[in-house]
PDB file of N, CA and C in Angstrom:
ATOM      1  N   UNK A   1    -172.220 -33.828  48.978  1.00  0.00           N
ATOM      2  CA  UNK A   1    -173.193 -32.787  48.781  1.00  0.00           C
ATOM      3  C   UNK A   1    -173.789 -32.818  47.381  1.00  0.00           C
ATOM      4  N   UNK A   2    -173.018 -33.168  46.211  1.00  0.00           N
ATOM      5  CA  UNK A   2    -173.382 -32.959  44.746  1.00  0.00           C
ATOM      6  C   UNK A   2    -174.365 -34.334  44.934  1.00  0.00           C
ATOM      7  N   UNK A   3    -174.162 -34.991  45.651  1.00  0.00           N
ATOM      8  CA  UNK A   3    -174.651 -36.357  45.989  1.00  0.00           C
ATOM      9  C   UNK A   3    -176.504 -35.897  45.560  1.00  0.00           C
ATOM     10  N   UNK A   4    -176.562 -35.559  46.690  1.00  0.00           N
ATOM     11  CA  UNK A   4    -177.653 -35.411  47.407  1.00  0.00           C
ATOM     12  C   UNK A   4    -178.243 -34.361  46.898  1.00  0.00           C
ATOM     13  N   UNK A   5    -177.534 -33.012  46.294  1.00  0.00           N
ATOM     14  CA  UNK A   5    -178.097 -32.391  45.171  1.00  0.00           C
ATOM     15  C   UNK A   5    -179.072 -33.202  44.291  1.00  0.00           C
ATOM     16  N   UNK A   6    -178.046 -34.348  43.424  1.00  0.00           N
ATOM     17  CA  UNK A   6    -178.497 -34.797  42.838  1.00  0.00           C
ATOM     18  C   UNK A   6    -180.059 -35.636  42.904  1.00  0.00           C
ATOM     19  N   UNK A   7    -180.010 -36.017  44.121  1.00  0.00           N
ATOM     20  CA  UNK A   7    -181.014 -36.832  44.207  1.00  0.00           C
ATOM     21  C   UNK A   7    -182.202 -36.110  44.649  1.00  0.00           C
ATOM     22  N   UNK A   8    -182.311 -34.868  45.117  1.00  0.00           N
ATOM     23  CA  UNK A   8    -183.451 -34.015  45.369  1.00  0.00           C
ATOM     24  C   UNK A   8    -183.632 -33.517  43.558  1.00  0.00           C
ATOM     25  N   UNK A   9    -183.026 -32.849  43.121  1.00  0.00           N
ATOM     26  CA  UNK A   9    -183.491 -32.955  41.467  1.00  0.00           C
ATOM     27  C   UNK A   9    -183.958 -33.846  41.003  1.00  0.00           C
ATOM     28  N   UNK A  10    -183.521 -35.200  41.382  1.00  0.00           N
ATOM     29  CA  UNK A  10    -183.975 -36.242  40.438  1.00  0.00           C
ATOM     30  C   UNK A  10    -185.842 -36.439  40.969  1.00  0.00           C
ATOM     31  N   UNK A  11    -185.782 -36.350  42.093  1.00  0.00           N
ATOM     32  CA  UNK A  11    -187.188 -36.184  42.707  1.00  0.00           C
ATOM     33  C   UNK A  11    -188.077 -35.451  42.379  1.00  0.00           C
ATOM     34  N   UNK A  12    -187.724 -34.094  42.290  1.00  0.00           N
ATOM     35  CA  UNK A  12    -188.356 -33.069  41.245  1.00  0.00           C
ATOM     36  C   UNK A  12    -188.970 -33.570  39.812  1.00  0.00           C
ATOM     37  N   UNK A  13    -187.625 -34.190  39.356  1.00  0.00           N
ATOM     38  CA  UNK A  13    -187.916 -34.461  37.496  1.00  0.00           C
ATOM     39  C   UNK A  13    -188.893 -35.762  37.429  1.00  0.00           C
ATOM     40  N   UNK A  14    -188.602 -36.250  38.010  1.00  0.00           N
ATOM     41  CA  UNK A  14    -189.723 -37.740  38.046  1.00  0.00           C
ATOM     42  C   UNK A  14    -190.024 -38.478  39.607  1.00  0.00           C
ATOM     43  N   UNK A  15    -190.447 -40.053  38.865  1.00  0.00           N
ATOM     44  CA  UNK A  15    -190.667 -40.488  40.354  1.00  0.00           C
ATOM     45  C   UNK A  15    -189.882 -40.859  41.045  1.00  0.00           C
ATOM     46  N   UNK A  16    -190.270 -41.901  41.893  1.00  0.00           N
ATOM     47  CA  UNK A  16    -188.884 -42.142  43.069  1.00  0.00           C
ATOM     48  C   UNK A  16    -188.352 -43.083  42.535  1.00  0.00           C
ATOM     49  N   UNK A  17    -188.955 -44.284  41.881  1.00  0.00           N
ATOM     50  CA  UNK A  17    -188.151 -45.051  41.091  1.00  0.00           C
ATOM     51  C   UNK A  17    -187.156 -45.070  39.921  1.00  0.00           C
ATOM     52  N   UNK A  18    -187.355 -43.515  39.617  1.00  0.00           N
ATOM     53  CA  UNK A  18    -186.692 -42.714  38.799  1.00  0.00           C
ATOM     54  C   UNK A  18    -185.256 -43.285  39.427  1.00  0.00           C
ATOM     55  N   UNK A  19    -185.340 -42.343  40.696  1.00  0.00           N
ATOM     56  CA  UNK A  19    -184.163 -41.669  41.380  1.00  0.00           C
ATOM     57  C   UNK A  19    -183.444 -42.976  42.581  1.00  0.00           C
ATOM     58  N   UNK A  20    -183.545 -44.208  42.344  1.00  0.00           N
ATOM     59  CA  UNK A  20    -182.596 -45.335  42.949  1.00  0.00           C
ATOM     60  C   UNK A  20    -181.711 -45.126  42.820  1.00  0.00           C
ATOM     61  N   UNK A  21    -180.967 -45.003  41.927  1.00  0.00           N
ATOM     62  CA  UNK A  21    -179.620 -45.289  41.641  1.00  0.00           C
ATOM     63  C   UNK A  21    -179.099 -43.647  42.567  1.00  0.00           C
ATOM     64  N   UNK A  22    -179.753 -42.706  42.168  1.00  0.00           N
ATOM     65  CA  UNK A  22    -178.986 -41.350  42.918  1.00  0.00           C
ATOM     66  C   UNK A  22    -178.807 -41.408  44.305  1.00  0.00           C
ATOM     67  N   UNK A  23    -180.254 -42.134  44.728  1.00  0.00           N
ATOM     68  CA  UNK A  23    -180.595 -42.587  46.104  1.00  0.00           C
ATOM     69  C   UNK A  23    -179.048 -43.456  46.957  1.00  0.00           C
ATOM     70  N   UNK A  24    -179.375 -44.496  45.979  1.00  0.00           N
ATOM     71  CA  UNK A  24    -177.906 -45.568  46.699  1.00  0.00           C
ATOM     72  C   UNK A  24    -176.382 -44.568  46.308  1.00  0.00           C
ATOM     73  N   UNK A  25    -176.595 -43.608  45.823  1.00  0.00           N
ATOM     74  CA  UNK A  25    -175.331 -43.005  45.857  1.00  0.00           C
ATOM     75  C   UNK A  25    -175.309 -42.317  46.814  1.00  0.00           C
ATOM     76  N   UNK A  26    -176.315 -41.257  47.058  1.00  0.00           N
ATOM     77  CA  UNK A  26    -176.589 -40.840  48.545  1.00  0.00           C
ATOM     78  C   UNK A  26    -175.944 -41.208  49.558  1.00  0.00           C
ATOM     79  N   UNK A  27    -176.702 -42.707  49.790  1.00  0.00           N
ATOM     80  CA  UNK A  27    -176.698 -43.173  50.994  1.00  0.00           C
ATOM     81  C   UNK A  27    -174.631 -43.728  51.152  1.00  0.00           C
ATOM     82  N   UNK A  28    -174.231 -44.054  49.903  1.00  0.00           N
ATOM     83  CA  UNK A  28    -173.354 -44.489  50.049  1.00  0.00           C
ATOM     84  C   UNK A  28    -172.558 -43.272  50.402  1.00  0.00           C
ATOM     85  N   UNK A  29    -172.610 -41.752  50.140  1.00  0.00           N
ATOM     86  CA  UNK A  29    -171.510 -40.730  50.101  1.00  0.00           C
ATOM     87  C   UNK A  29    -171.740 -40.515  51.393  1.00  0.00           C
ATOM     88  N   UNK A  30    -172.501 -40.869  52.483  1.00  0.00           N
ATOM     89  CA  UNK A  30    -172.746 -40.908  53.979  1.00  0.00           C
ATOM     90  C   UNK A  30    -171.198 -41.671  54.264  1.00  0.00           C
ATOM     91  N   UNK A  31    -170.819 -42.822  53.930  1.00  0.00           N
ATOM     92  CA  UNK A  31    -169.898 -43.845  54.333  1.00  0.00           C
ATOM     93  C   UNK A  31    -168.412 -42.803  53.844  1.00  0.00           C
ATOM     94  N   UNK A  32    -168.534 -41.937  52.582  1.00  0.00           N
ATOM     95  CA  UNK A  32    -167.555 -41.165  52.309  1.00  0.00           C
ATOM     96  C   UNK A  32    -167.045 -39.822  53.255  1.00  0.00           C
ATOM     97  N   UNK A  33    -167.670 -39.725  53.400  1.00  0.00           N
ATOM     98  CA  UNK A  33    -167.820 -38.172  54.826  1.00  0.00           C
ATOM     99  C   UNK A  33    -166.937 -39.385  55.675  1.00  0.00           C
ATOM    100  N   UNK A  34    -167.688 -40.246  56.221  1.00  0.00           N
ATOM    101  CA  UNK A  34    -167.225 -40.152  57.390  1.00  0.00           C
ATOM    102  C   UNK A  34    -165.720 -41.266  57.330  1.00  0.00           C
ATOM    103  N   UNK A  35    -165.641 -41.205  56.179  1.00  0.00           N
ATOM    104  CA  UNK A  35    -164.084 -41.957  55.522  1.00  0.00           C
ATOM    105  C   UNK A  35    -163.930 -43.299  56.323  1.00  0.00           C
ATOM    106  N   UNK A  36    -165.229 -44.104  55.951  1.00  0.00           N
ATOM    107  CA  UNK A  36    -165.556 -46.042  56.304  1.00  0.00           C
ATOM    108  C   UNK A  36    -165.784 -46.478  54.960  1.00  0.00           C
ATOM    109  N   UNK A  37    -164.885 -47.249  54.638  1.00  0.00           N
ATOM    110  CA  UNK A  37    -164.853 -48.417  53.693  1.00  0.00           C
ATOM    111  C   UNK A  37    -164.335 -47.709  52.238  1.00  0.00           C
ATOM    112  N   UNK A  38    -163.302 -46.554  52.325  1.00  0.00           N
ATOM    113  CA  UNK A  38    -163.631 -45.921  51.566  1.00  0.00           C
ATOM    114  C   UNK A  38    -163.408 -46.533  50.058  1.00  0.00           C
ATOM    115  N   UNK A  39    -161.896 -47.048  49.775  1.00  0.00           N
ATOM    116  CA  UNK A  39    -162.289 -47.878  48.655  1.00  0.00           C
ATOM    117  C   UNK A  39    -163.230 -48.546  48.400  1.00  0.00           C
ATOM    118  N   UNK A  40    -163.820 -49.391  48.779  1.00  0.00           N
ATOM    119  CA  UNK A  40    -165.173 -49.945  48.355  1.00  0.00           C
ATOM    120  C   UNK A  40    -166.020 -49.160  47.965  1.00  0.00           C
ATOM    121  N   UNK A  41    -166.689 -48.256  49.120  1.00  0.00           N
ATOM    122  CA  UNK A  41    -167.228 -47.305  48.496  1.00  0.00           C
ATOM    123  C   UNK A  41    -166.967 -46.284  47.541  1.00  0.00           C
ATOM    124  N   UNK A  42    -165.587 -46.423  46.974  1.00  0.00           N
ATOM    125  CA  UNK A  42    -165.404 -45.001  46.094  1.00  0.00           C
ATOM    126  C   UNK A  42    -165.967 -45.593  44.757  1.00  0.00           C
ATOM    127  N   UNK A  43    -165.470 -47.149  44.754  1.00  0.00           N
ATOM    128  CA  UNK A  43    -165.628 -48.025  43.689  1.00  0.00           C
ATOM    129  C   UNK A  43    -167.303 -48.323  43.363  1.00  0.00           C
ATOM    130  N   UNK A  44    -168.005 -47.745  44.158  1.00  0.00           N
ATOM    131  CA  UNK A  44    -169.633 -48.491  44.014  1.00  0.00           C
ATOM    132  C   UNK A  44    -169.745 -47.270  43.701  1.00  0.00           C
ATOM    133  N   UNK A  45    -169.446 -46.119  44.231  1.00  0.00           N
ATOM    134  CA  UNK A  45    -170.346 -45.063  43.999  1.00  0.00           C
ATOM    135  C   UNK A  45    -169.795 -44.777  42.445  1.00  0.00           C
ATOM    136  N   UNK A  46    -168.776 -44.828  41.983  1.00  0.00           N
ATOM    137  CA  UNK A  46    -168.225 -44.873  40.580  1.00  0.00           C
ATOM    138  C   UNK A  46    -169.443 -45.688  39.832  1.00  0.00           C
ATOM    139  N   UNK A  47    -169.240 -47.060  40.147  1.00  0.00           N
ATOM    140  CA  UNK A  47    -170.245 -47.719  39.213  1.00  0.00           C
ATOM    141  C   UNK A  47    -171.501 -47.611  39.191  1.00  0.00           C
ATOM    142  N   UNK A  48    -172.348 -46.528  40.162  1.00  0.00           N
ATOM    143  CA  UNK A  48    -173.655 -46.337  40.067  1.00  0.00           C
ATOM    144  C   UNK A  48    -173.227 -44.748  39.086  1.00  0.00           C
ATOM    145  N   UNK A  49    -172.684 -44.540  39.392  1.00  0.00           N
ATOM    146  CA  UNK A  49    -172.853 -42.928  38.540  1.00  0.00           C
ATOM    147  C   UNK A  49    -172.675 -43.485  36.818  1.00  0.00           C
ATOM    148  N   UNK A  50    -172.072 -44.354  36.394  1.00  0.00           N
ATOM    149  CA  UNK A  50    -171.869 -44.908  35.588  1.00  0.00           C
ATOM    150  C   UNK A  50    -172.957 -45.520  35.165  1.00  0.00           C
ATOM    151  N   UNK A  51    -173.843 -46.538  36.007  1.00  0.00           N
ATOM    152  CA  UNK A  51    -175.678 -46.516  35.883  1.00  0.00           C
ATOM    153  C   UNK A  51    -176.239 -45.233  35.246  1.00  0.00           C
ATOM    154  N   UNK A  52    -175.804 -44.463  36.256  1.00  0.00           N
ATOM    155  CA  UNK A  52    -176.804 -43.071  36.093  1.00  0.00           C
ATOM    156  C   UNK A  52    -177.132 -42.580  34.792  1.00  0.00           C
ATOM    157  N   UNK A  53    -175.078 -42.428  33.934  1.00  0.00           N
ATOM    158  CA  UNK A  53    -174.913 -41.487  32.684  1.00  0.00           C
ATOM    159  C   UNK A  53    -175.206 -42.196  31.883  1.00  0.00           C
ATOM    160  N   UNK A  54    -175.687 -43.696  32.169  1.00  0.00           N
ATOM    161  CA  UNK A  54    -176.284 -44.532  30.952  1.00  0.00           C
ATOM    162  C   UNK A  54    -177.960 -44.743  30.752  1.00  0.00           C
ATOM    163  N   UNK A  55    -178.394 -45.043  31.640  1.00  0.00           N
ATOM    164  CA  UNK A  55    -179.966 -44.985  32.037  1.00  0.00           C
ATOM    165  C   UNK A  55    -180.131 -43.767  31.834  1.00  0.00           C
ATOM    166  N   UNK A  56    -179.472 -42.571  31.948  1.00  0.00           N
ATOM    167  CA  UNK A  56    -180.400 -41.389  31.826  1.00  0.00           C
ATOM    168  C   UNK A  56    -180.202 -40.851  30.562  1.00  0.00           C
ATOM    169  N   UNK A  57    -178.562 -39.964  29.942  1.00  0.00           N
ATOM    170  CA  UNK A  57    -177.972 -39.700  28.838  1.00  0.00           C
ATOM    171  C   UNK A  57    -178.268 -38.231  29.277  1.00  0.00           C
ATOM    172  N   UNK A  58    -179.150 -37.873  29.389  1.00  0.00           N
ATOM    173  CA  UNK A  58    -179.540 -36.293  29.655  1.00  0.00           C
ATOM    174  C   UNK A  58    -178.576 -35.652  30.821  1.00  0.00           C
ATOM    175  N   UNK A  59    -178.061 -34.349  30.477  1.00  0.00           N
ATOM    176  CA  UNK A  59    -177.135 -33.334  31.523  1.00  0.00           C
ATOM    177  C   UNK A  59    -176.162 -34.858  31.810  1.00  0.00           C
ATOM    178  N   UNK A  60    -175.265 -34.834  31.116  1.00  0.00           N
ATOM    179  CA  UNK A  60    -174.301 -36.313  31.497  1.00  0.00           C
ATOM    180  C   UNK A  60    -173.113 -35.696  31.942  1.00  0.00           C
ATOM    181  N   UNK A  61    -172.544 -34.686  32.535  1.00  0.00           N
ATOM    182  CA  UNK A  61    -171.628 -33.843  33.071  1.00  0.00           C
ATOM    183  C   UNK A  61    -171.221 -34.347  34.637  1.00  0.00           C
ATOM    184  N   UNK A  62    -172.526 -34.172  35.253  1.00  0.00           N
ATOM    185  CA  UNK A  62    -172.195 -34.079  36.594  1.00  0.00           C
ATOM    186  C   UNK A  62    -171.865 -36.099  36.763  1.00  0.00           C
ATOM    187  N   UNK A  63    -172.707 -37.442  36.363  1.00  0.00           N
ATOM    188  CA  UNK A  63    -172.405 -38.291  36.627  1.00  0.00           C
ATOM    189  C   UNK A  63    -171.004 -38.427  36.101  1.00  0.00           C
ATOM    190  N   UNK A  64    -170.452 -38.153  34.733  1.00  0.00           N
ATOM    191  CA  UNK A  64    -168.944 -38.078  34.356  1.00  0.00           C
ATOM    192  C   UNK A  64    -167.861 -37.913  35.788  1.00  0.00           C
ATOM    193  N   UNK A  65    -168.205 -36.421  36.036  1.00  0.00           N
ATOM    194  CA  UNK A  65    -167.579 -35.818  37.401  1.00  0.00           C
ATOM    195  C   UNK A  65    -167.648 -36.422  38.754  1.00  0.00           C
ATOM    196  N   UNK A  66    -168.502 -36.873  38.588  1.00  0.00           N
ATOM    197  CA  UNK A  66    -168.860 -37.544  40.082  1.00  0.00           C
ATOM    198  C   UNK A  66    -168.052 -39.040  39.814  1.00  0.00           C
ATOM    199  N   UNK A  67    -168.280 -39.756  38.842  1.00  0.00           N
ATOM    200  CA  UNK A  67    -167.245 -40.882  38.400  1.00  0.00           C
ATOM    201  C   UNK A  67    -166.102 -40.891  38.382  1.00  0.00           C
ATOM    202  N   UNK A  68    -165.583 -40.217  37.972  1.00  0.00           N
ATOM    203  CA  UNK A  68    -164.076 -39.402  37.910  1.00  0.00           C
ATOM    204  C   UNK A  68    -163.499 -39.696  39.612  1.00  0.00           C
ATOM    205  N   UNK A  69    -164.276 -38.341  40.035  1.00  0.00           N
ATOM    206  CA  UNK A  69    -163.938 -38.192  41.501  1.00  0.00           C
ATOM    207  C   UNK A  69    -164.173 -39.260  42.531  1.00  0.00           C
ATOM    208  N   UNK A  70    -164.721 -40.177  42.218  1.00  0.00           N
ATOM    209  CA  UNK A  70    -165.037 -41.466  43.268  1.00  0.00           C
ATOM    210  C   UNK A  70    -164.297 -42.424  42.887  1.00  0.00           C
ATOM    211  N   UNK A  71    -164.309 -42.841  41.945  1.00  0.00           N
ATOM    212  CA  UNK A  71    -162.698 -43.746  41.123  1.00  0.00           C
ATOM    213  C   UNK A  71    -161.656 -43.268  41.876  1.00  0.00           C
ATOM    214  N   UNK A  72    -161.324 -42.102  41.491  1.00  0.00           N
ATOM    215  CA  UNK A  72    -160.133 -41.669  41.768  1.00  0.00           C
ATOM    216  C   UNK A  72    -160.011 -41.381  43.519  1.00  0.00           C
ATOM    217  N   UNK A  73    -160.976 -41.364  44.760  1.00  0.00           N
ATOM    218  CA  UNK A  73    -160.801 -41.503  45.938  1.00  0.00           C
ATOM    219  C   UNK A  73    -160.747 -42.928  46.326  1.00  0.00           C
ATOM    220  N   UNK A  74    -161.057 -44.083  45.325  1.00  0.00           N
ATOM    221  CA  UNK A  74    -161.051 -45.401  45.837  1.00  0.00           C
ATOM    222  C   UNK A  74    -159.690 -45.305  45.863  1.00  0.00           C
ATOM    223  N   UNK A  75    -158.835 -45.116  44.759  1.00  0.00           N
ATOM    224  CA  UNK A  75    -157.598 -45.280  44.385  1.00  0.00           C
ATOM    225  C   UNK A  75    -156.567 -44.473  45.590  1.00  0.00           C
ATOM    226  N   UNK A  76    -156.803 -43.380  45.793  1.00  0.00           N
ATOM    227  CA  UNK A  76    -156.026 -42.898  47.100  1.00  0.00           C
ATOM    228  C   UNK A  76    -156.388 -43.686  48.159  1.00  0.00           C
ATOM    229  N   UNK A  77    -157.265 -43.677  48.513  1.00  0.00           N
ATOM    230  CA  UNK A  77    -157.838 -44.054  49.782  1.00  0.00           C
ATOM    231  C   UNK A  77    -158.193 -43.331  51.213  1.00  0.00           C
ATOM    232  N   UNK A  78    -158.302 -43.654  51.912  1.00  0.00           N
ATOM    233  CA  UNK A  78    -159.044 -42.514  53.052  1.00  0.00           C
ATOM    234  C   UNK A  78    -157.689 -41.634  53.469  1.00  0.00           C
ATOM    235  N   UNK A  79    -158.579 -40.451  54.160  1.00  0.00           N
ATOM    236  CA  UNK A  79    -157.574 -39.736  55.221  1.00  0.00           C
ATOM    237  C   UNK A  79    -156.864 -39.601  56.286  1.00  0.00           C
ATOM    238  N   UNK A  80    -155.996 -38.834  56.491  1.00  0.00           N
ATOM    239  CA  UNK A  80    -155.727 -39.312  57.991  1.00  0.00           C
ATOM    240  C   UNK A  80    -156.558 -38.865  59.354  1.00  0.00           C
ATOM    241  N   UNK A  81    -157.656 -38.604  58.913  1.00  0.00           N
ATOM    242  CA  UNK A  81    -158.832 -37.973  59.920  1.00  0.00           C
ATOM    243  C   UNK A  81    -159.838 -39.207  59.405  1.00  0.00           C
ATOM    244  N   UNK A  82    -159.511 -40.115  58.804  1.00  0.00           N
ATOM    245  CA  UNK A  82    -160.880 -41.057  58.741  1.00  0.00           C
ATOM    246  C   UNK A  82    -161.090 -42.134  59.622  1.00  0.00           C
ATOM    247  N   UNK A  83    -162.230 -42.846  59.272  1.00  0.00           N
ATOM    248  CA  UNK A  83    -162.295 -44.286  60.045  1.00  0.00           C
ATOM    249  C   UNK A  83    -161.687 -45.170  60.326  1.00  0.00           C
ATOM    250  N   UNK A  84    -160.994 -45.475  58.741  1.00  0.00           N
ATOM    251  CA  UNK A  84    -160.778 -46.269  58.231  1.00  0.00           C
ATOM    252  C   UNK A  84    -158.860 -46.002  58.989  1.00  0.00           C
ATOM    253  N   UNK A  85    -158.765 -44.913  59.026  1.00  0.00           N
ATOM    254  CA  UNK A  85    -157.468 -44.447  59.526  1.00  0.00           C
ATOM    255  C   UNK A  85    -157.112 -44.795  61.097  1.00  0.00           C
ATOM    256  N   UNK A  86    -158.085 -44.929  61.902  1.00  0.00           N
ATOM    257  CA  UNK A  86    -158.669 -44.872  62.888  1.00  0.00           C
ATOM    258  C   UNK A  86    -158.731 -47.019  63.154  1.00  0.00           C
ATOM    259  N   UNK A  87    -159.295 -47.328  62.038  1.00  0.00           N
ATOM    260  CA  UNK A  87    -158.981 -48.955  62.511  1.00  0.00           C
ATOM    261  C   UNK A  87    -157.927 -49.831  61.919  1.00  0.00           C
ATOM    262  N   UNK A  88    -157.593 -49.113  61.038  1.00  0.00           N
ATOM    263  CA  UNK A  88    -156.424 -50.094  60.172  1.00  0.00           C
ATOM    264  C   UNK A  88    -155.379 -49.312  60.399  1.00  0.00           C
ATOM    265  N   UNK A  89    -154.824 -48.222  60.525  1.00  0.00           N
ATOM    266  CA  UNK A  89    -153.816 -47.696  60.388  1.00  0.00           C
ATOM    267  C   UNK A  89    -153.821 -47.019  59.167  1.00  0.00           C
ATOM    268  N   UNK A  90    -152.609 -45.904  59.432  1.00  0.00           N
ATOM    269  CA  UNK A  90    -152.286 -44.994  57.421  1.00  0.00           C
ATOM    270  C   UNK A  90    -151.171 -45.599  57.066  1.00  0.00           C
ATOM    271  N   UNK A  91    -151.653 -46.203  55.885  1.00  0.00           N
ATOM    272  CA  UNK A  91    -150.640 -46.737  54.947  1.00  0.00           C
ATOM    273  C   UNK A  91    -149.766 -45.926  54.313  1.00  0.00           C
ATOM    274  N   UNK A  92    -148.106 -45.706  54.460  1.00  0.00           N
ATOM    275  CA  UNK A  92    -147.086 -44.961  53.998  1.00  0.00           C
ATOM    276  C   UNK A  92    -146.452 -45.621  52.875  1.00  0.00           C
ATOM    277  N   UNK A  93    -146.561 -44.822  52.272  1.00  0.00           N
ATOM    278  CA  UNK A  93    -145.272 -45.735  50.569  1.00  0.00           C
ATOM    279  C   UNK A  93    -143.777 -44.694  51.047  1.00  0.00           C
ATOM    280  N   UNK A  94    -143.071 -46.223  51.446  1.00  0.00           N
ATOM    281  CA  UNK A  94    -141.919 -45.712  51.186  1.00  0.00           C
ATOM    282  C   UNK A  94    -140.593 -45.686  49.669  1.00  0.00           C
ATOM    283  N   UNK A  95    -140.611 -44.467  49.851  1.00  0.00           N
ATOM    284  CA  UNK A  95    -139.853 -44.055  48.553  1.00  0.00           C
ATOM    285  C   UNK A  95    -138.214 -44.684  47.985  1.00  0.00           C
ATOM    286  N   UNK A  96    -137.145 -45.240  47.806  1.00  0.00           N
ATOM    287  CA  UNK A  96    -136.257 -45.658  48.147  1.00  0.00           C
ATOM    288  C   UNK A  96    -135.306 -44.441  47.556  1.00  0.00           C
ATOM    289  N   UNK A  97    -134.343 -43.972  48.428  1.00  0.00           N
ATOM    290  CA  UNK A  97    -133.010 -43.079  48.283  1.00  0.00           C
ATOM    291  C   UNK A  97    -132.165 -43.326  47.071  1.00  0.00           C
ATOM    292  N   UNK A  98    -131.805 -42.281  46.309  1.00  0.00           N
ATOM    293  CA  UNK A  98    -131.489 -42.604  45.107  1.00  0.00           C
ATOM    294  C   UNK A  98    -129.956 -41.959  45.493  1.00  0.00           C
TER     295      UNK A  98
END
């Protein structure tokens, strides 16, 4: 949702070529909802927000946050209501008994 926030503001503030990079984040937080590919995608959408807070510098809060939070869902990885759950299986870490 902050996604796509974003990219209707960015439309507002300038042109559309402005707003690519918000755009391909967009399209990519589509693949996040529906929890397909999610590491990959947590990892791209990280490195475009990372585009973003550099190409732009202005209000640099929300790409920070949005970086943060997509890093850090590559690193977990999907849910057990996702796609990805759905074709590969949920991966369990087992703990060893102390």
């Amino acid at each position: 949702m902050v996604l796509a926030y974003c990219v209707v503001n960015r439309f507002r503030e300038a042109s559309a070529s402005a707003a690519v990079p918000e755009l391909i984040g967009a399209g990519l937080s589509i693949f996040i909802l529906l929890g397909l590919w999610t590491p990959i995608v947590g990892t791209l959408v990280s490195l475009i927000e990372v585009w973003v807070l550099l190409s732009r510098g202005v209000a640099a809060w929300i790409p920070i946050i949005l970086a943060t939070l997509s890093a850090t869902l590559a690193m977990i990885g999907p849910g057990a209501w996702s796609i990805d759950a759905r074709l590969f299986g949920r991966k369990h870490i087992d703990t060893p008994e102390l």
